[in-house]
N, C-alpha and C. Protein backbone atom coordinates (compact mmCIF):
# COMPACT_ATOMS: atom_id res chain seq x y z
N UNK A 1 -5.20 28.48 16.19
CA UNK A 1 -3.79 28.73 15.90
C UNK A 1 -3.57 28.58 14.40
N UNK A 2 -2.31 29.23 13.85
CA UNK A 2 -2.60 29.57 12.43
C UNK A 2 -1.51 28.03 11.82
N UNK A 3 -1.91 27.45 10.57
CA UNK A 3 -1.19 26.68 10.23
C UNK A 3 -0.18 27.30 9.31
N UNK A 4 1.02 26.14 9.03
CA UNK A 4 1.80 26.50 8.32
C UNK A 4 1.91 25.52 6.84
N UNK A 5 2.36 26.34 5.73
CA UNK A 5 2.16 25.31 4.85
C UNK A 5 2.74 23.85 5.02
N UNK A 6 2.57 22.98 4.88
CA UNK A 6 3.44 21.38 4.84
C UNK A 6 3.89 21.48 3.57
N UNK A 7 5.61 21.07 3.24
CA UNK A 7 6.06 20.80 1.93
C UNK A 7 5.41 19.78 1.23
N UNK A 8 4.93 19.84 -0.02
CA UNK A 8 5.11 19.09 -1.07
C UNK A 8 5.83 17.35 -0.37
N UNK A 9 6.74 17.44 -0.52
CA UNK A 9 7.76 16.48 -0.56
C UNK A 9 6.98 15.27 0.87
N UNK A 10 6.79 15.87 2.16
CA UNK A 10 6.83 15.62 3.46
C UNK A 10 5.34 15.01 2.84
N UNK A 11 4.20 15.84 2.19
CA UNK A 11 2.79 15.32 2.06
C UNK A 11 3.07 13.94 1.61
N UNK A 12 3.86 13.87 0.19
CA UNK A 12 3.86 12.67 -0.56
C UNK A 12 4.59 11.43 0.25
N UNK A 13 5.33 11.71 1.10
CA UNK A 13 6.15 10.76 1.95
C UNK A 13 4.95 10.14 2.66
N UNK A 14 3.96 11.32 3.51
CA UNK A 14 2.95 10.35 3.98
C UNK A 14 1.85 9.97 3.89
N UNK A 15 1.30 10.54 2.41
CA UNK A 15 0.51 9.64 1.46
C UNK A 15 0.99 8.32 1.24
N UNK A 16 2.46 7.75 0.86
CA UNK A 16 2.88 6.55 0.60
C UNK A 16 2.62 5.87 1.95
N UNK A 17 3.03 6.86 2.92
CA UNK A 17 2.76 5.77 4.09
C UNK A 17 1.64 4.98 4.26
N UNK A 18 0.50 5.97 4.68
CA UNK A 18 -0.96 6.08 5.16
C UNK A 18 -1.43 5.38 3.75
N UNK A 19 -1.51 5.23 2.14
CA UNK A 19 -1.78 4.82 1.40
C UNK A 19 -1.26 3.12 1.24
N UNK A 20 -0.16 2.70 2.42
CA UNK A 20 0.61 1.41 2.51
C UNK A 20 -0.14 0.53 3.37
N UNK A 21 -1.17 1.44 4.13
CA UNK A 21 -1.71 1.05 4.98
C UNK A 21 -3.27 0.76 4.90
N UNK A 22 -3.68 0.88 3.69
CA UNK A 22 -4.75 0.58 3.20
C UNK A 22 -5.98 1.84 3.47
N UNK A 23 -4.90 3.24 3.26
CA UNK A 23 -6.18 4.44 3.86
C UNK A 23 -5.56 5.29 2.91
N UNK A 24 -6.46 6.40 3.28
CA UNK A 24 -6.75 7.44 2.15
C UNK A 24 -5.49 8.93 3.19
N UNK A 25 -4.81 9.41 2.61
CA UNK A 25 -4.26 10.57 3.84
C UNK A 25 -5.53 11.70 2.97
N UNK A 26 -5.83 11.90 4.36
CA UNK A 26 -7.23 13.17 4.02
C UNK A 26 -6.36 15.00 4.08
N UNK A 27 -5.62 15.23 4.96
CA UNK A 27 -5.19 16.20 5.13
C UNK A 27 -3.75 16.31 6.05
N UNK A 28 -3.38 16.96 5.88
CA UNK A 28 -1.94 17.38 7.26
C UNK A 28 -2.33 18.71 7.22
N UNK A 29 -1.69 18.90 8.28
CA UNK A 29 -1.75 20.14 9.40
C UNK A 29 -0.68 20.52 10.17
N UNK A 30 0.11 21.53 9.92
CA UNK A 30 1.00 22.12 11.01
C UNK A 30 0.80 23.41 11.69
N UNK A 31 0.43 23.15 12.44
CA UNK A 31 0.06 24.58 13.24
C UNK A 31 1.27 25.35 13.80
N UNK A 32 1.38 26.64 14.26
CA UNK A 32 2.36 27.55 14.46
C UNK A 32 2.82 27.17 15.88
N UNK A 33 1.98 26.08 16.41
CA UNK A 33 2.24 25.25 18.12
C UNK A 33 3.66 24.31 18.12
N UNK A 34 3.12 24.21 16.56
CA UNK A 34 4.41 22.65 15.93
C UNK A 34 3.71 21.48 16.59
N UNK A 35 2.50 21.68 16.07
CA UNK A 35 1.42 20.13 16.49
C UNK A 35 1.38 19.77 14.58
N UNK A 36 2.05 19.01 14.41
CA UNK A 36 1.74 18.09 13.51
C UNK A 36 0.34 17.28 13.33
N UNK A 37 -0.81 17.30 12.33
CA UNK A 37 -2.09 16.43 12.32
C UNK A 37 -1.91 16.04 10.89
N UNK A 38 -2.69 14.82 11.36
CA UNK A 38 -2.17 13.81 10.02
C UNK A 38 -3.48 13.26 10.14
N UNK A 39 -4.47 13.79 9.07
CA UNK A 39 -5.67 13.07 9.01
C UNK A 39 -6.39 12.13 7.93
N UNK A 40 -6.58 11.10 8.43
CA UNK A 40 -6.34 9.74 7.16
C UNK A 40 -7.99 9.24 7.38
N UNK A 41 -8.55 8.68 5.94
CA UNK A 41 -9.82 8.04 5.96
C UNK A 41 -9.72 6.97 4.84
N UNK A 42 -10.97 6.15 5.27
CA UNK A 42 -10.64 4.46 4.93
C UNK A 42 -11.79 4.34 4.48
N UNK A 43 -12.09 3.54 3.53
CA UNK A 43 -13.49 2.74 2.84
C UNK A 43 -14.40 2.29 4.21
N UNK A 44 -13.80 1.61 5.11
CA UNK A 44 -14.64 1.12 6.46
C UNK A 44 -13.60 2.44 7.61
N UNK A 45 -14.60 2.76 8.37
CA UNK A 45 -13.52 3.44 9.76
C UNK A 45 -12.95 2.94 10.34
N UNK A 46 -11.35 3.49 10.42
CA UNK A 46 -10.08 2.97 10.48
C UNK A 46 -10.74 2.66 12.48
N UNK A 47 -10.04 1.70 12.98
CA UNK A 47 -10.28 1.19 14.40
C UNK A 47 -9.04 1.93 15.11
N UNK A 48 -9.00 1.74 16.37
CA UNK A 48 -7.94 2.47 17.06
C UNK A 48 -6.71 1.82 17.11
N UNK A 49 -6.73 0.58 16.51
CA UNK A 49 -5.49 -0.64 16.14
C UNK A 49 -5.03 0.19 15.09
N UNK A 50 -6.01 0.25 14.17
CA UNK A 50 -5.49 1.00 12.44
C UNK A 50 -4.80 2.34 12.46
N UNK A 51 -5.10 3.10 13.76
CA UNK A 51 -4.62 4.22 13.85
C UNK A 51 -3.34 3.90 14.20
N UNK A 52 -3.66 3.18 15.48
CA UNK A 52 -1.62 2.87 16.12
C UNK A 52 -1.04 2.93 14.87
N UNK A 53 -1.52 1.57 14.25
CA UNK A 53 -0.20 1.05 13.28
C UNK A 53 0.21 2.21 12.20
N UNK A 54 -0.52 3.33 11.61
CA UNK A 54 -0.35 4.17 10.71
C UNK A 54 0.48 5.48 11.83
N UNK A 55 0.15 5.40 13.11
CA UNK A 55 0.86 6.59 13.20
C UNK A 55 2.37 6.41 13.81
N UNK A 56 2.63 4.73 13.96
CA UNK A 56 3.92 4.47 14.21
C UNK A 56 4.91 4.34 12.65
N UNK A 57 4.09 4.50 11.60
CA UNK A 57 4.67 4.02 10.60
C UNK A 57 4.74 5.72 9.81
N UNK A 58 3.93 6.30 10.40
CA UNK A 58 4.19 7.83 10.28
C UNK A 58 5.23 8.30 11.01
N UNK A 59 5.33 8.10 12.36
CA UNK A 59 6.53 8.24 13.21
C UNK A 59 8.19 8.05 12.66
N UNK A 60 8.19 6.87 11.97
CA UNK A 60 9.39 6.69 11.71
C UNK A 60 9.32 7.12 10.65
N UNK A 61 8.56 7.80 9.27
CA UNK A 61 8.90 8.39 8.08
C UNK A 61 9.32 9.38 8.52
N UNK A 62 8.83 10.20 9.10
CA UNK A 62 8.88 11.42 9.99
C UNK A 62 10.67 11.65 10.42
N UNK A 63 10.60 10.74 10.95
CA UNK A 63 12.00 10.50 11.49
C UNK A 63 13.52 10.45 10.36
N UNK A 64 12.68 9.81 8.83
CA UNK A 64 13.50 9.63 7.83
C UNK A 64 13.52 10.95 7.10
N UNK A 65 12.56 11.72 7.38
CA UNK A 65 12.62 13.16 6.35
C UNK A 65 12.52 14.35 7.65
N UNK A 66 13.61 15.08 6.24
CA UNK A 66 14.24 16.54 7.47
C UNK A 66 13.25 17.79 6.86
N UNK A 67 12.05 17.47 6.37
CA UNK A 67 11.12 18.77 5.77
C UNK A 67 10.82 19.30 7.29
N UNK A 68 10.85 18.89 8.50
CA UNK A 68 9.92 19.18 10.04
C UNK A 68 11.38 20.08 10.44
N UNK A 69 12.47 20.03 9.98
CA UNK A 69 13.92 20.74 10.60
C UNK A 69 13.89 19.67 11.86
N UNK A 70 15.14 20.46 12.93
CA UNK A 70 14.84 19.88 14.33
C UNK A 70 14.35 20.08 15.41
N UNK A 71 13.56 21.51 15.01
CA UNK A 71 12.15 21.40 16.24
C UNK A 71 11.54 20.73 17.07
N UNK A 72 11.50 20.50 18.00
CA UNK A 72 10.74 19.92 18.38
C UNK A 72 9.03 19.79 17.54
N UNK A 73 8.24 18.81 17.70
CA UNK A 73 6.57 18.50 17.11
C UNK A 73 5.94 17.61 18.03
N UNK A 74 4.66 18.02 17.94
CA UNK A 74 3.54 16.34 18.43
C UNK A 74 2.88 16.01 17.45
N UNK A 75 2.48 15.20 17.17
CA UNK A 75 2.37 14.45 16.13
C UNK A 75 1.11 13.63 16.80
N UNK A 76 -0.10 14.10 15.95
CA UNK A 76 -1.32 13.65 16.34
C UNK A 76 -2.21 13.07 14.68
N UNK A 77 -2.09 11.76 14.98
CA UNK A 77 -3.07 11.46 13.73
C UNK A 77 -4.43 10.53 14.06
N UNK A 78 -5.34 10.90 12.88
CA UNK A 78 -6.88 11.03 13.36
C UNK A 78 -7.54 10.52 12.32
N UNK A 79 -8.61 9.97 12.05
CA UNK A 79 -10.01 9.35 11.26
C UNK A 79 -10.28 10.63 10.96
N UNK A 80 -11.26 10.85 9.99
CA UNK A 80 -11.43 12.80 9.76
C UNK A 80 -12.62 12.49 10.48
N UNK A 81 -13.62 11.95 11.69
CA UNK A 81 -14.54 12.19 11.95
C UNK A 81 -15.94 12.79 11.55
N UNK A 82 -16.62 13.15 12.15
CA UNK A 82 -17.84 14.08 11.75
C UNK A 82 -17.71 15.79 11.60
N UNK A 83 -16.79 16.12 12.12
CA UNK A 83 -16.64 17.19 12.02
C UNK A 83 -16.07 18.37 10.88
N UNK A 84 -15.10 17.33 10.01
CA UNK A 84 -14.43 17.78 8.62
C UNK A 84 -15.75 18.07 7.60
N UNK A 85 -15.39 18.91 6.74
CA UNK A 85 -16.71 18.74 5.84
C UNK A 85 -16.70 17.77 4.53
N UNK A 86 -17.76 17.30 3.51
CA UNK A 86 -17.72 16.77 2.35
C UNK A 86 -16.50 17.78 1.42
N UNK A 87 -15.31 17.12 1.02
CA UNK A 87 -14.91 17.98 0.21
C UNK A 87 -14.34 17.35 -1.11
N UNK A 88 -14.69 15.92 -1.44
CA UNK A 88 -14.28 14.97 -1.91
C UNK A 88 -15.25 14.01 -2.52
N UNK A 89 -15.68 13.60 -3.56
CA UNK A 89 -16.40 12.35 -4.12
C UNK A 89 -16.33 11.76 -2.94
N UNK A 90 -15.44 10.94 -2.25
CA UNK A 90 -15.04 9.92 -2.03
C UNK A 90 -15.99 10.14 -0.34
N UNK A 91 -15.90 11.43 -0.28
CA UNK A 91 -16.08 11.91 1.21
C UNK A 91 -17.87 11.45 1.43
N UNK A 92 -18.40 11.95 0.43
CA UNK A 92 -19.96 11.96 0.03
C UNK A 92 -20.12 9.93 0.12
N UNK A 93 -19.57 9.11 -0.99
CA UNK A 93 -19.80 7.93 -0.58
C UNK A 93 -19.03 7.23 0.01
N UNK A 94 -18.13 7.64 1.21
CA UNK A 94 -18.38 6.62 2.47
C UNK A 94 -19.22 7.46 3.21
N UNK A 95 -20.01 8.15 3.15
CA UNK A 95 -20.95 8.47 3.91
C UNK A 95 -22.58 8.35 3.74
N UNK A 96 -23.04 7.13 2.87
CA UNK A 96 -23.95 7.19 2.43
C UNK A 96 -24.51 6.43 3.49
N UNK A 97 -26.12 7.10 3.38
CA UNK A 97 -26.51 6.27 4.62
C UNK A 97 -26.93 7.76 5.48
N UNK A 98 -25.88 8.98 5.61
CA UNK A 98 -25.94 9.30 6.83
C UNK A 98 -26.72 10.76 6.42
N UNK A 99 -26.65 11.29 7.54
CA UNK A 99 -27.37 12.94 7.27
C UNK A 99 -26.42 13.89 7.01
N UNK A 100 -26.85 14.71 6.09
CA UNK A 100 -25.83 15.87 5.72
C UNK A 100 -26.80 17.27 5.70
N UNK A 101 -25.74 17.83 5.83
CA UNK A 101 -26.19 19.71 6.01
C UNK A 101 -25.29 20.19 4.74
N UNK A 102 -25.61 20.69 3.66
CA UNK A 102 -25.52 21.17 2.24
C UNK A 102 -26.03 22.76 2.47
N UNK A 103 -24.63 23.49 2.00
CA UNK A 103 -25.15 24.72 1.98
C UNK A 103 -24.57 24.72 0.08
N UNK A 104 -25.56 25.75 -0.61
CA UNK A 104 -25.25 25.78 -1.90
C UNK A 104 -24.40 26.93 -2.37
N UNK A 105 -23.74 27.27 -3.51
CA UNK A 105 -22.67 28.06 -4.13
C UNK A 105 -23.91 29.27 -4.31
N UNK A 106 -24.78 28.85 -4.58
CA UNK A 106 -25.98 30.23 -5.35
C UNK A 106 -26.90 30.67 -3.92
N UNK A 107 -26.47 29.97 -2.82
CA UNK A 107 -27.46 30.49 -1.67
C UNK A 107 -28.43 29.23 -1.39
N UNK A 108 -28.84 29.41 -0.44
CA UNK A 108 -29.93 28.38 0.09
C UNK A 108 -28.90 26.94 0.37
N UNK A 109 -29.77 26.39 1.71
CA UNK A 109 -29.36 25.11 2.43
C UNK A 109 -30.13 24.17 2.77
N UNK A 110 -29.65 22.95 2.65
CA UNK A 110 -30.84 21.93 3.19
C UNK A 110 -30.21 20.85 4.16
N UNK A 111 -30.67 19.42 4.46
CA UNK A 111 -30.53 18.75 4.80
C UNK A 111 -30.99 17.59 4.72
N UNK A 112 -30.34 16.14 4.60
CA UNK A 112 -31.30 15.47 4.05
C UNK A 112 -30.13 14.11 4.61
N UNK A 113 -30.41 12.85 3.81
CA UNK A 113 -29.98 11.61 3.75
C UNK A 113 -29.13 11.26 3.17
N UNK A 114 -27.86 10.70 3.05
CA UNK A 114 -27.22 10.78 1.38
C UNK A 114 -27.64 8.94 1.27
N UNK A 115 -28.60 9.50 0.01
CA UNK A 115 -28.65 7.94 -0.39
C UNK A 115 -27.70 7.19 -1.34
N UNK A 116 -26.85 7.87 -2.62
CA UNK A 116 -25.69 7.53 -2.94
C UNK A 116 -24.99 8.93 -3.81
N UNK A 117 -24.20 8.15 -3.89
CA UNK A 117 -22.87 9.02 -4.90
C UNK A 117 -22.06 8.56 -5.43
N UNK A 118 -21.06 9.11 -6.47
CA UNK A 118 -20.54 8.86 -7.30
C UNK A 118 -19.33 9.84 -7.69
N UNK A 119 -18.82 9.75 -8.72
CA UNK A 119 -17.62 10.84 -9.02
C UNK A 119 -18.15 12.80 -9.21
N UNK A 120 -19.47 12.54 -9.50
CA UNK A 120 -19.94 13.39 -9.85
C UNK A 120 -20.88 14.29 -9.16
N UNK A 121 -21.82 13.40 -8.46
CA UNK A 121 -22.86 14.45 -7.28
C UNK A 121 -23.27 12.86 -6.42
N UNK A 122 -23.98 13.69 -5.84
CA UNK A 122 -24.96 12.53 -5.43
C UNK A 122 -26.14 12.99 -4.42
N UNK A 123 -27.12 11.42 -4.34
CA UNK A 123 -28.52 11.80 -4.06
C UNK A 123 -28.73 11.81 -2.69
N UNK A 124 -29.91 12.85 -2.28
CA UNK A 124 -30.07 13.10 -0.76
C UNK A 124 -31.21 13.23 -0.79
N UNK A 125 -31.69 12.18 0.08
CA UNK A 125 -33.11 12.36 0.86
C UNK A 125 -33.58 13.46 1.48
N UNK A 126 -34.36 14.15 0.99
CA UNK A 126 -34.88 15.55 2.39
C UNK A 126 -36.20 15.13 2.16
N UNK A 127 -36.78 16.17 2.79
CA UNK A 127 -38.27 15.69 3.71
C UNK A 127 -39.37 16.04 2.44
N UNK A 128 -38.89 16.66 1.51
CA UNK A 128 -39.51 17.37 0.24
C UNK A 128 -38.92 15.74 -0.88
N UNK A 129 -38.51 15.38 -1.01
CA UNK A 129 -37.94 14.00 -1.74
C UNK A 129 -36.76 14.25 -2.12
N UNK A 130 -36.25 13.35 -3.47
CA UNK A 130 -34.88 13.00 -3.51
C UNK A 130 -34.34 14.50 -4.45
N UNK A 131 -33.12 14.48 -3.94
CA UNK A 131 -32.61 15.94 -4.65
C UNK A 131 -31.10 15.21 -5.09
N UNK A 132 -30.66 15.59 -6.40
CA UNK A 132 -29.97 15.25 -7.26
C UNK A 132 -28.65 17.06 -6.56
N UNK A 133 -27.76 16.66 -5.96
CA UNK A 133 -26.43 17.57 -5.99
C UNK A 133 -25.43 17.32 -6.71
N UNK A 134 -24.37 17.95 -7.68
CA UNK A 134 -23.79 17.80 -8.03
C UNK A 134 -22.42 18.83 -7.60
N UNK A 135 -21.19 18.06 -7.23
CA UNK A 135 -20.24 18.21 -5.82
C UNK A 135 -20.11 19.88 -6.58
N UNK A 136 -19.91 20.70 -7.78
CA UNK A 136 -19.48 21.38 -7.88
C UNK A 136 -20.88 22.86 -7.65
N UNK A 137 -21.77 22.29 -6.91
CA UNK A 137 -22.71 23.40 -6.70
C UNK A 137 -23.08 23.28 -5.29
N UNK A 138 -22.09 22.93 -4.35
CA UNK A 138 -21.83 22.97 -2.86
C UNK A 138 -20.67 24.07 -2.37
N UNK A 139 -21.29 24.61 -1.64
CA UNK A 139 -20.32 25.21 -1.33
C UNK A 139 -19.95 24.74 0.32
N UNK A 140 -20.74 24.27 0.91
CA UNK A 140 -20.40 23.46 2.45
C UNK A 140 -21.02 21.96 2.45
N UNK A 141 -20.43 21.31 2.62
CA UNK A 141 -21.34 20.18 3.37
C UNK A 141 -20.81 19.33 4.19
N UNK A 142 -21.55 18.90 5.42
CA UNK A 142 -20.99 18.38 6.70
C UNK A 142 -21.95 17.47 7.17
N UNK A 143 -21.40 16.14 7.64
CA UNK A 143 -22.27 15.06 8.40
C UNK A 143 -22.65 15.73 9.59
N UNK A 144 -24.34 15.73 9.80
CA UNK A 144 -24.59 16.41 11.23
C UNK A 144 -24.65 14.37 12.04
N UNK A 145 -24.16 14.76 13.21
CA UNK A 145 -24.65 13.60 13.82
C UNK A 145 -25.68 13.38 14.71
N UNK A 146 -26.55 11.62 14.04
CA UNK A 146 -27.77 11.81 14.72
C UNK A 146 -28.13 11.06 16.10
N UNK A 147 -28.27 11.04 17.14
CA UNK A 147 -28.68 10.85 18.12
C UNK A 147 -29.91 9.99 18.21
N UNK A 148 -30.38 10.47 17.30
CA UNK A 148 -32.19 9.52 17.01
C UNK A 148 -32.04 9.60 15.31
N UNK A 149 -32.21 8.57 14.92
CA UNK A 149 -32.19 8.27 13.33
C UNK A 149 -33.49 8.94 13.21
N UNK A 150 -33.41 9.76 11.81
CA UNK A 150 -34.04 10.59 11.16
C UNK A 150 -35.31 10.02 10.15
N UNK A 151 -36.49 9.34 10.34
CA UNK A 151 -36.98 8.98 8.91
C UNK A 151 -37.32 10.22 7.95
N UNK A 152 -35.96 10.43 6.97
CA UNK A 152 -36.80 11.34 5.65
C UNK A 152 -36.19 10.12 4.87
């Protein structure tokens, strides 16, 4: 279903929120359903307590700003999981540690470990050794999840 833009105004309302709450707001989402998604990420993964409390405190901002009109909405907020891709410094190191799928801006893809990162790129284990990325010569990258830990 196709989204619709979110105002300016409505984002920053729940950045302050989700940012009050000791998390990062990763994205919003309004789809043409009028499903509201409000997707927030945290230095440690937010618990399903951390979610309540951010999406009742989203609830009532929500309630204080008229950017939604009086439509009816559902209002679904979420951890960005495994499924969002790297699109962020920040995204790359809380994920160190884990496996990533890197597709590049010039062609060719790999996969590997992210052993760390920084503002700038960061390092990934593949089975060939350590490879130095730097975020602006990605053009995809996504945590695959592993089932059986990987030794590269």
């Amino acid at each position: 279903m196709a989204t619709t833009p979110v105002p300016d105004t409505l984002r920053q309302a729940l950045d302050e929120v989700v940012i009050s709450h000791g998390m990062d707001l990763d994205d919003v989402e309004l789809t043409g359903g009028r499903v509201l998604r409000v997707i927030v990420d945290a230095e440690t993964p937010p618990t399903l307590d951390d979610i309540a409390q951010v999406t009742r405190a989203v609830s009532t901002a929500l309630d204080d700003n008229d950017d939604l009109g009086s439509a009816p909405y559902t209002l679904e907020v979420s951890s960005r999981g495994t499924s969002r891709p790297l699109t962020l410094p920040r995204h790359w190191s809380r994920n160190v540690d884990r496996w990533v799928k890197v597709t590049l801006t010039e062609g060719g893809a790999f996969e590997g470990r992210i052993l760390s990162a920084d503002g700038a790129g960061a390092v990934v284990r593949t089975e060939t050794g350590e490879r130095d990325v730097a975020y602006g010569d990605v053009k995809k990258a996504k945590i695959e999840p592993e089932l059986k830990r990987k030794d590269v």
